[in-house]
Protein backbone atom coordinates (compact mmCIF):
# COMPACT_ATOMS: atom_id res chain seq x y z
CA UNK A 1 -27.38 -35.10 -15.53
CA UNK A 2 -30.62 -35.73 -15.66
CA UNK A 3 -33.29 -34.76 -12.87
CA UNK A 4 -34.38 -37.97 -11.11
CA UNK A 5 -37.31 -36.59 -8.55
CA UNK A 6 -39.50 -33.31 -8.61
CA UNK A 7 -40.33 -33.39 -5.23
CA UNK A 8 -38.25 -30.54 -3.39
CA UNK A 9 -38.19 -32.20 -0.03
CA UNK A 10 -36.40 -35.32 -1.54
CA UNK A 11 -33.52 -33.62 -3.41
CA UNK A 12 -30.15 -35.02 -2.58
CA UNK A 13 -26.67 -34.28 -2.92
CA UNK A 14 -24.03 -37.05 -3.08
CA UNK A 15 -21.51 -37.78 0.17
CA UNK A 16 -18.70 -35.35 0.64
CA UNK A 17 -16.82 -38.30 -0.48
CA UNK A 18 -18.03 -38.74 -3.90
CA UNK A 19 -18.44 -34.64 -4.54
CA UNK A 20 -14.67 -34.79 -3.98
CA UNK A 21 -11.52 -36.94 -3.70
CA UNK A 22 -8.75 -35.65 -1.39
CA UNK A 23 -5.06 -37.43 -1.34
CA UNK A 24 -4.91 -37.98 2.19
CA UNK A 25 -1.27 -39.95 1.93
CA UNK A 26 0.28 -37.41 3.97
CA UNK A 27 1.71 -36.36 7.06
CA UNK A 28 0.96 -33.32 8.64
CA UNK A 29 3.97 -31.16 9.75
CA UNK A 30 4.57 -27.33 10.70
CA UNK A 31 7.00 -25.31 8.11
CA UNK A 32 8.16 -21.87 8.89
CA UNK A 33 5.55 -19.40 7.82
CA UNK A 34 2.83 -20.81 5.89
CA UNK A 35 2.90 -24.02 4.67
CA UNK A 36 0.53 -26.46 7.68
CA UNK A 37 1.56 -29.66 5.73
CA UNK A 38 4.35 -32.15 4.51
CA UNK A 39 3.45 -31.92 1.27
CA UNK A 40 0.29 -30.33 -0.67
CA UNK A 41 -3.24 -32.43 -1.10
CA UNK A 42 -5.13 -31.93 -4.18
CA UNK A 43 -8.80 -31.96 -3.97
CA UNK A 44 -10.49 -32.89 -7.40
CA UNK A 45 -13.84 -31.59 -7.80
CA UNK A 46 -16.57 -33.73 -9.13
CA UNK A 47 -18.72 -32.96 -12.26
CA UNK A 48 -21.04 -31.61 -10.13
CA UNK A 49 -19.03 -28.70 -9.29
CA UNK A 50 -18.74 -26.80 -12.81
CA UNK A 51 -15.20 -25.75 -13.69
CA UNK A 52 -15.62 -22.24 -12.84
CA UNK A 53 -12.70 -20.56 -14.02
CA UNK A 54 -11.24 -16.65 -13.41
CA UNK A 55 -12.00 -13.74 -15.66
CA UNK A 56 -10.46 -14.22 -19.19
CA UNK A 57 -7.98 -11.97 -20.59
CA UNK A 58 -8.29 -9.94 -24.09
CA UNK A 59 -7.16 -13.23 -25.57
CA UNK A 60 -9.64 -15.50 -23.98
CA UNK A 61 -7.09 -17.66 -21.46
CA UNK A 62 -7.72 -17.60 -17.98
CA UNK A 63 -5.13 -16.78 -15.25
CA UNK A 64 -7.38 -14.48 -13.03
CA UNK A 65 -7.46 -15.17 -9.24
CA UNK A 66 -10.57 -16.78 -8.24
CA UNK A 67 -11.67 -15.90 -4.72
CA UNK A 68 -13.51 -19.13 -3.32
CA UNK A 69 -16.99 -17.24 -2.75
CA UNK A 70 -17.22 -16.40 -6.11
CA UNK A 71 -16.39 -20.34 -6.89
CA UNK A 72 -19.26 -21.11 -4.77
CA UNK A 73 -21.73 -18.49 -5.64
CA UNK A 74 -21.08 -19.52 -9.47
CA UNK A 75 -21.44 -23.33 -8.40
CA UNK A 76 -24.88 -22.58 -6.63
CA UNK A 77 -25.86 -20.84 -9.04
CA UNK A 78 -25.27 -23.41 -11.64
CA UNK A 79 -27.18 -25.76 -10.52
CA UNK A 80 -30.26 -24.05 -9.29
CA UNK A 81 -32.27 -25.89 -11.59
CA UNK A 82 -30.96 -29.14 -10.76
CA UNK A 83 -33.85 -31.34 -8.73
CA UNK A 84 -31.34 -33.58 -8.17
CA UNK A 85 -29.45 -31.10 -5.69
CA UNK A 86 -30.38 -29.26 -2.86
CA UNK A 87 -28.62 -26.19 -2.22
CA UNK A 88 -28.71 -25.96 1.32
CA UNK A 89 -27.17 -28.75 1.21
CA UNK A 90 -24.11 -28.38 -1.20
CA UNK A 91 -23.67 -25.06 0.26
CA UNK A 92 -22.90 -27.79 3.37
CA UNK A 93 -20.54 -30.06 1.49
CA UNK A 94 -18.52 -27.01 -0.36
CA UNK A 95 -18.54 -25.11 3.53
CA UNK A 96 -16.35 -28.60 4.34
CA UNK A 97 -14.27 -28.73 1.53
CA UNK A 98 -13.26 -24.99 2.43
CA UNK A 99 -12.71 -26.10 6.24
CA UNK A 100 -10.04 -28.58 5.08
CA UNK A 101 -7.75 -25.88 2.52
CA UNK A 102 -4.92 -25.10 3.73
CA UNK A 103 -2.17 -22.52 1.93
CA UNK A 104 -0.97 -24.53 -1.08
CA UNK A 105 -3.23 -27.23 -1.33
CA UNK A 106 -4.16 -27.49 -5.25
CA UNK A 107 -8.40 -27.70 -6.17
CA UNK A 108 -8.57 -29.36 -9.63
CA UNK A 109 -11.92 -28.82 -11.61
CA UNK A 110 -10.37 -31.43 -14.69
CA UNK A 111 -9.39 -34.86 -14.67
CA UNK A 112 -7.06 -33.93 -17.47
CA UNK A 113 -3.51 -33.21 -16.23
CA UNK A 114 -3.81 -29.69 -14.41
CA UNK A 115 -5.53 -27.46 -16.62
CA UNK A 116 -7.87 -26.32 -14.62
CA UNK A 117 -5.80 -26.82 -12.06
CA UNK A 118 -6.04 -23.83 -8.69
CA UNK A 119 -3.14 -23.55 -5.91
CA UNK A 120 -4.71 -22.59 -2.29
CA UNK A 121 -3.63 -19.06 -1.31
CA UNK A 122 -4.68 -18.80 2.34
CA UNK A 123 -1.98 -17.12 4.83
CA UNK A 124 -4.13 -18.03 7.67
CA UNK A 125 -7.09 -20.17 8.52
CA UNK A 126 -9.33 -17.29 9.41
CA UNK A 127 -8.50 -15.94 5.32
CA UNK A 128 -11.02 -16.69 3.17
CA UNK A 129 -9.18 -19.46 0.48
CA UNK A 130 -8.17 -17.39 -2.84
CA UNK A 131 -7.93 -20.26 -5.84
CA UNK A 132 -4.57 -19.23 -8.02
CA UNK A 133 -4.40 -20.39 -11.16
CA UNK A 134 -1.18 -22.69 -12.39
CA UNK A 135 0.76 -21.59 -14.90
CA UNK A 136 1.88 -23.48 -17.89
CA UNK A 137 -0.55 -25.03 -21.06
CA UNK A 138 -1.10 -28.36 -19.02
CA UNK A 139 -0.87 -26.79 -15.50
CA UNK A 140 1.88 -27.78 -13.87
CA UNK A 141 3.58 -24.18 -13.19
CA UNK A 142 2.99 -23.13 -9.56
CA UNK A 143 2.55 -19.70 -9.30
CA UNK A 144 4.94 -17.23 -7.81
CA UNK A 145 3.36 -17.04 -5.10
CA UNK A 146 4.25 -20.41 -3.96
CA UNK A 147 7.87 -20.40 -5.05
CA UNK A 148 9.39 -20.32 -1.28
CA UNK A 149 7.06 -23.99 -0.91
CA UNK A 150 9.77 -26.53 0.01
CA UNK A 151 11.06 -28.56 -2.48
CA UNK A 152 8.95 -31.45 -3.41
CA UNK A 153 5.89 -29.93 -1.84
CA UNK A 154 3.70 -30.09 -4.70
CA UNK A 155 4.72 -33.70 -6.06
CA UNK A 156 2.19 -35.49 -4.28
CA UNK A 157 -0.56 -33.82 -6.38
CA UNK A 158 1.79 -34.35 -9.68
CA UNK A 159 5.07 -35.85 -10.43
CA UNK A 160 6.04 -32.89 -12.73
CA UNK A 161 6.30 -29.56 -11.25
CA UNK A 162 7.58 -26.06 -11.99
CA UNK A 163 8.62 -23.26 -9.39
CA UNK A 164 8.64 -19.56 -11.01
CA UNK A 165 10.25 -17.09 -9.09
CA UNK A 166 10.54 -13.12 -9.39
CA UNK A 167 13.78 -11.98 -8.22
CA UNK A 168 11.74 -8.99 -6.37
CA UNK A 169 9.25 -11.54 -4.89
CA UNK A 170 11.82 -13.97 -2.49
CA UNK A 171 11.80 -15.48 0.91
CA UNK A 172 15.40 -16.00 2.51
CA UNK A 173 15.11 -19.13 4.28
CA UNK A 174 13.21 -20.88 1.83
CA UNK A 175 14.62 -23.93 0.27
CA UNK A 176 15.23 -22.23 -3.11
CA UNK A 177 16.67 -18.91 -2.01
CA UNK A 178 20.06 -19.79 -2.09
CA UNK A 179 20.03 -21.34 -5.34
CA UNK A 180 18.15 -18.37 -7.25
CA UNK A 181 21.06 -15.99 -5.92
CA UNK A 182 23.59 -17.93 -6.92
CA UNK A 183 21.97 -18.41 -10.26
CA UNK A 184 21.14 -14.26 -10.52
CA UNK A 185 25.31 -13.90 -9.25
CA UNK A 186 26.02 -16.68 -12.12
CA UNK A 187 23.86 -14.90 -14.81
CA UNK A 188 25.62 -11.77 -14.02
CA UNK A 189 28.71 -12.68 -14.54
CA UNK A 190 27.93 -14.85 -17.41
CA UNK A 191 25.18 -13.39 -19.14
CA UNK A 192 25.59 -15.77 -21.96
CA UNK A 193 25.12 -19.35 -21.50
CA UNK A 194 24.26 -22.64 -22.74
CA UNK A 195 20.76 -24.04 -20.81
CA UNK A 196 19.99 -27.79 -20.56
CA UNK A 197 17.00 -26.96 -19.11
CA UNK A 198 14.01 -28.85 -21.75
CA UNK A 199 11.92 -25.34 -21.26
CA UNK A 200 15.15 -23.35 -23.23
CA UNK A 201 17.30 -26.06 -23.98
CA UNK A 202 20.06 -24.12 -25.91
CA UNK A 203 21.97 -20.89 -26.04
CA UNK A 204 20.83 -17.99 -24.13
CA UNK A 205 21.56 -14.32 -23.08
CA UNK A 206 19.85 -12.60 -20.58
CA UNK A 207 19.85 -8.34 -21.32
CA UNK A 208 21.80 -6.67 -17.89
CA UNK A 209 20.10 -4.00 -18.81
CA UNK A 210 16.70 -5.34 -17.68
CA UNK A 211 17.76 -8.43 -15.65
CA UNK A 212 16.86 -9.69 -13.10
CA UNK A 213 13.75 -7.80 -12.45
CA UNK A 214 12.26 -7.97 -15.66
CA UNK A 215 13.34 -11.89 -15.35
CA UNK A 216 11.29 -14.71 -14.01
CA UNK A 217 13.64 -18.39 -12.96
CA UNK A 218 11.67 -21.16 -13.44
CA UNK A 219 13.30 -24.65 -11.96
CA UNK A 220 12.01 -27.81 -12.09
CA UNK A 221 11.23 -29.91 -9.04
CA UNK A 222 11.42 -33.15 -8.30
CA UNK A 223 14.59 -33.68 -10.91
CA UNK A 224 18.27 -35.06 -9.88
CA UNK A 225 19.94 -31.78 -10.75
CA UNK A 226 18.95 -27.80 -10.78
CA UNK A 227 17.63 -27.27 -14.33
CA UNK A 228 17.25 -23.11 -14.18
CA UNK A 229 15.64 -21.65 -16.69
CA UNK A 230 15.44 -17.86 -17.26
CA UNK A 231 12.79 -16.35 -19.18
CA UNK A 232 11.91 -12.68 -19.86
CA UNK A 233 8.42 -11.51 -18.67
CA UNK A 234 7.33 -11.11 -21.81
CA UNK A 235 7.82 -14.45 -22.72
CA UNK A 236 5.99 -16.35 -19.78
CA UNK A 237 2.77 -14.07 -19.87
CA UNK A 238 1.21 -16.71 -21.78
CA UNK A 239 2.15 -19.06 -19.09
CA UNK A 240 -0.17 -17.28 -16.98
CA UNK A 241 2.38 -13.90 -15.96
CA UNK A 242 0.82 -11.01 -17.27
CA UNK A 243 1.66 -7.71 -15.87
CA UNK A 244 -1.91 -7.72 -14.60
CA UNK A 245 -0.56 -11.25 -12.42
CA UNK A 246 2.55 -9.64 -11.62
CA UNK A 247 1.29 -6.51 -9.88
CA UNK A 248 -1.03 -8.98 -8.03
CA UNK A 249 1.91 -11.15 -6.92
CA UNK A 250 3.60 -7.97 -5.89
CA UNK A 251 0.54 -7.13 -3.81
CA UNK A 252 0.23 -9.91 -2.10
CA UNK A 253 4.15 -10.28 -1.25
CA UNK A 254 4.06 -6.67 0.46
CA UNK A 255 1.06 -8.03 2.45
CA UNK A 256 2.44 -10.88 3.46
CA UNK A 257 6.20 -9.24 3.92
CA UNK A 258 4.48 -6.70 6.65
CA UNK A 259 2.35 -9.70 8.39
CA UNK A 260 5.86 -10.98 9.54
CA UNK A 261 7.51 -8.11 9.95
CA UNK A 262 4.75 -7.17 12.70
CA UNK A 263 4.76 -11.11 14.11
CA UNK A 264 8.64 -10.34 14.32
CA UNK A 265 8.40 -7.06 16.03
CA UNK A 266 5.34 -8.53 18.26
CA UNK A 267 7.80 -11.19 19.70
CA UNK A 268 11.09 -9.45 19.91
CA UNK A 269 9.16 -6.90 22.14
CA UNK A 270 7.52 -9.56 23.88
CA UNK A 271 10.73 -11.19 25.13
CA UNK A 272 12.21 -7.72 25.99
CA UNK A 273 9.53 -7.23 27.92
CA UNK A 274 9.34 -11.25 29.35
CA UNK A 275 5.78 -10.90 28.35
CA UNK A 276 3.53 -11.62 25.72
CA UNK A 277 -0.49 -10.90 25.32
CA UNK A 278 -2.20 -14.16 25.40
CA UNK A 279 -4.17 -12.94 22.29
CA UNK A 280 -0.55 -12.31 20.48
CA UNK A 281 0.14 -15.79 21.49
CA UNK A 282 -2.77 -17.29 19.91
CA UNK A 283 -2.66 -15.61 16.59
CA UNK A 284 0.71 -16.90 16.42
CA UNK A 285 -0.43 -20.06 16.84
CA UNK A 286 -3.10 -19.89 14.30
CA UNK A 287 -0.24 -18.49 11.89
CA UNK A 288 2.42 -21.33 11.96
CA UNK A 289 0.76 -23.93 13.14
């Protein structure tokens, strides 16, 4: 882009409305835990905003987490030199596409399918947004992290959609839950098996002597029937699940596991007590709201 003005005081950023696009056909709702919306909203970045893109493994690929400050310090910093922009004022504009993220919204720095495609980990709206990248060559894997989102959450941002879930990473009560035990009771019983799944379409064995933790079930959403698909760990890390990604996923699960655990204890001692601290109250709010 080429620089239009070299007077300062007249540099100019586009509308908030032209920097991005948001898909504002749906309806907000309150899910258990998390998720603030009916479905996710995918904010595509314009080609203002450089695709700025995790740290790259020994192989070059990217599947880092990329905290949204760094995303913004590498934006400003990219275009610095641009008379066309003033900073001040993109700092602005990128400050209001932060207010509106909300846990698994997806940020998409490529017109092209989801490649550079980021899911919106953000347990509450005081957390600073941390961008997680999708997993799969064209994107459309949504990380672990996300695999207790209810079904069809992520189709408004693309028809085609893949849940991966750790069998030491799952939320009872999610839509999925049942359906990954009764496919890790299946497996077990059954370790051989014919998949129609088009990810393994074939015969498969899973090893007992590793499974299921050293297993990751990937299903598809937004198909007629459950299509499970159970891969090694081994063989998804260039899907984005490297042991590096793994651990991190295992962090963040723990974190997340004790938030609700002390929200649970919080209330259940609360209504023993026929009492609860108005500042109690309003975190809660701010949590599942």
């Amino acid at each position: 882009m080429s620089p239009t003005t070299t007077d300062e005081s007249e540099a100019k950023i586009p509308k908030s409305d032209t920097l991005f696009n948001v898909n504002r056909n749906v309806k907000c709702g309150i899910f258990p835990s998390v998720y603030r919306r009916e479905q996710s909203e995918i904010f595509y970045m314009d080609s203002l905003v450089p695709p700025v893109l995790g740290e790259e493994d020994d192989e070059g690929d990217t599947f880092a987490d990329l905290p949204w400050e760094s995303f913004v310090n590498s934006t400003l910093e990219a275009n610095k030199d641009n008379q066309e922009v003033n900073q001040d004022q993109l700092k602005t504009e990128l400050d209001k596409v932060e207010a509106q993220l909300r846990h698994g919204d997806v940020v998409n720095f490529s017109d092209y399918r989801l490649v550079q495609g980021y899911v919106v980990y953000r347990l509450e709206p005081t957390d600073k947004p941390l961008l997680l990248k999708t997993y799969m060559e064209y994107g459309y894997g949504a990380p672990c992290d996300f695999s207790d989102a209810p079904k069809g959450f992520f189709l408004e941002a693309y028809d085609t959609w893949y849940y991966y879930h750790l069998p030491d990473c799952l939320w009872p009560g999610s839509d999925s839950y049942d359906d990954v035990m009764n496919q890790i009771e299946e497996r077990k019983k059954n370790p051989k098996y014919h998949s129609v799944s088009e990810l393994d379409y074939g015969d498969r064995t899973v090893d007992l002597s590793r499974f299921p933790s050293d297993y990751v079930l990937i299903f598809e959403d937004g198909s007629d029937e459950l299509l499970p698909s159970w891969h090694t760990l081994e063989e998804v890390a260039c899907d984005g699940l490297t042991s590096e990604a793994v651990a991190r996923i295992k962090q963040r699960y723990q974190h997340r596991r004790q938030m609700q655990h002390n929200i649970t204890s919080t209330i259940t001692h609360g209504l023993f007590k026929n009492k609860l601290p108005q500042d109690v109250i309003t975190h809660m709010t701010q949590f599942i709201a």
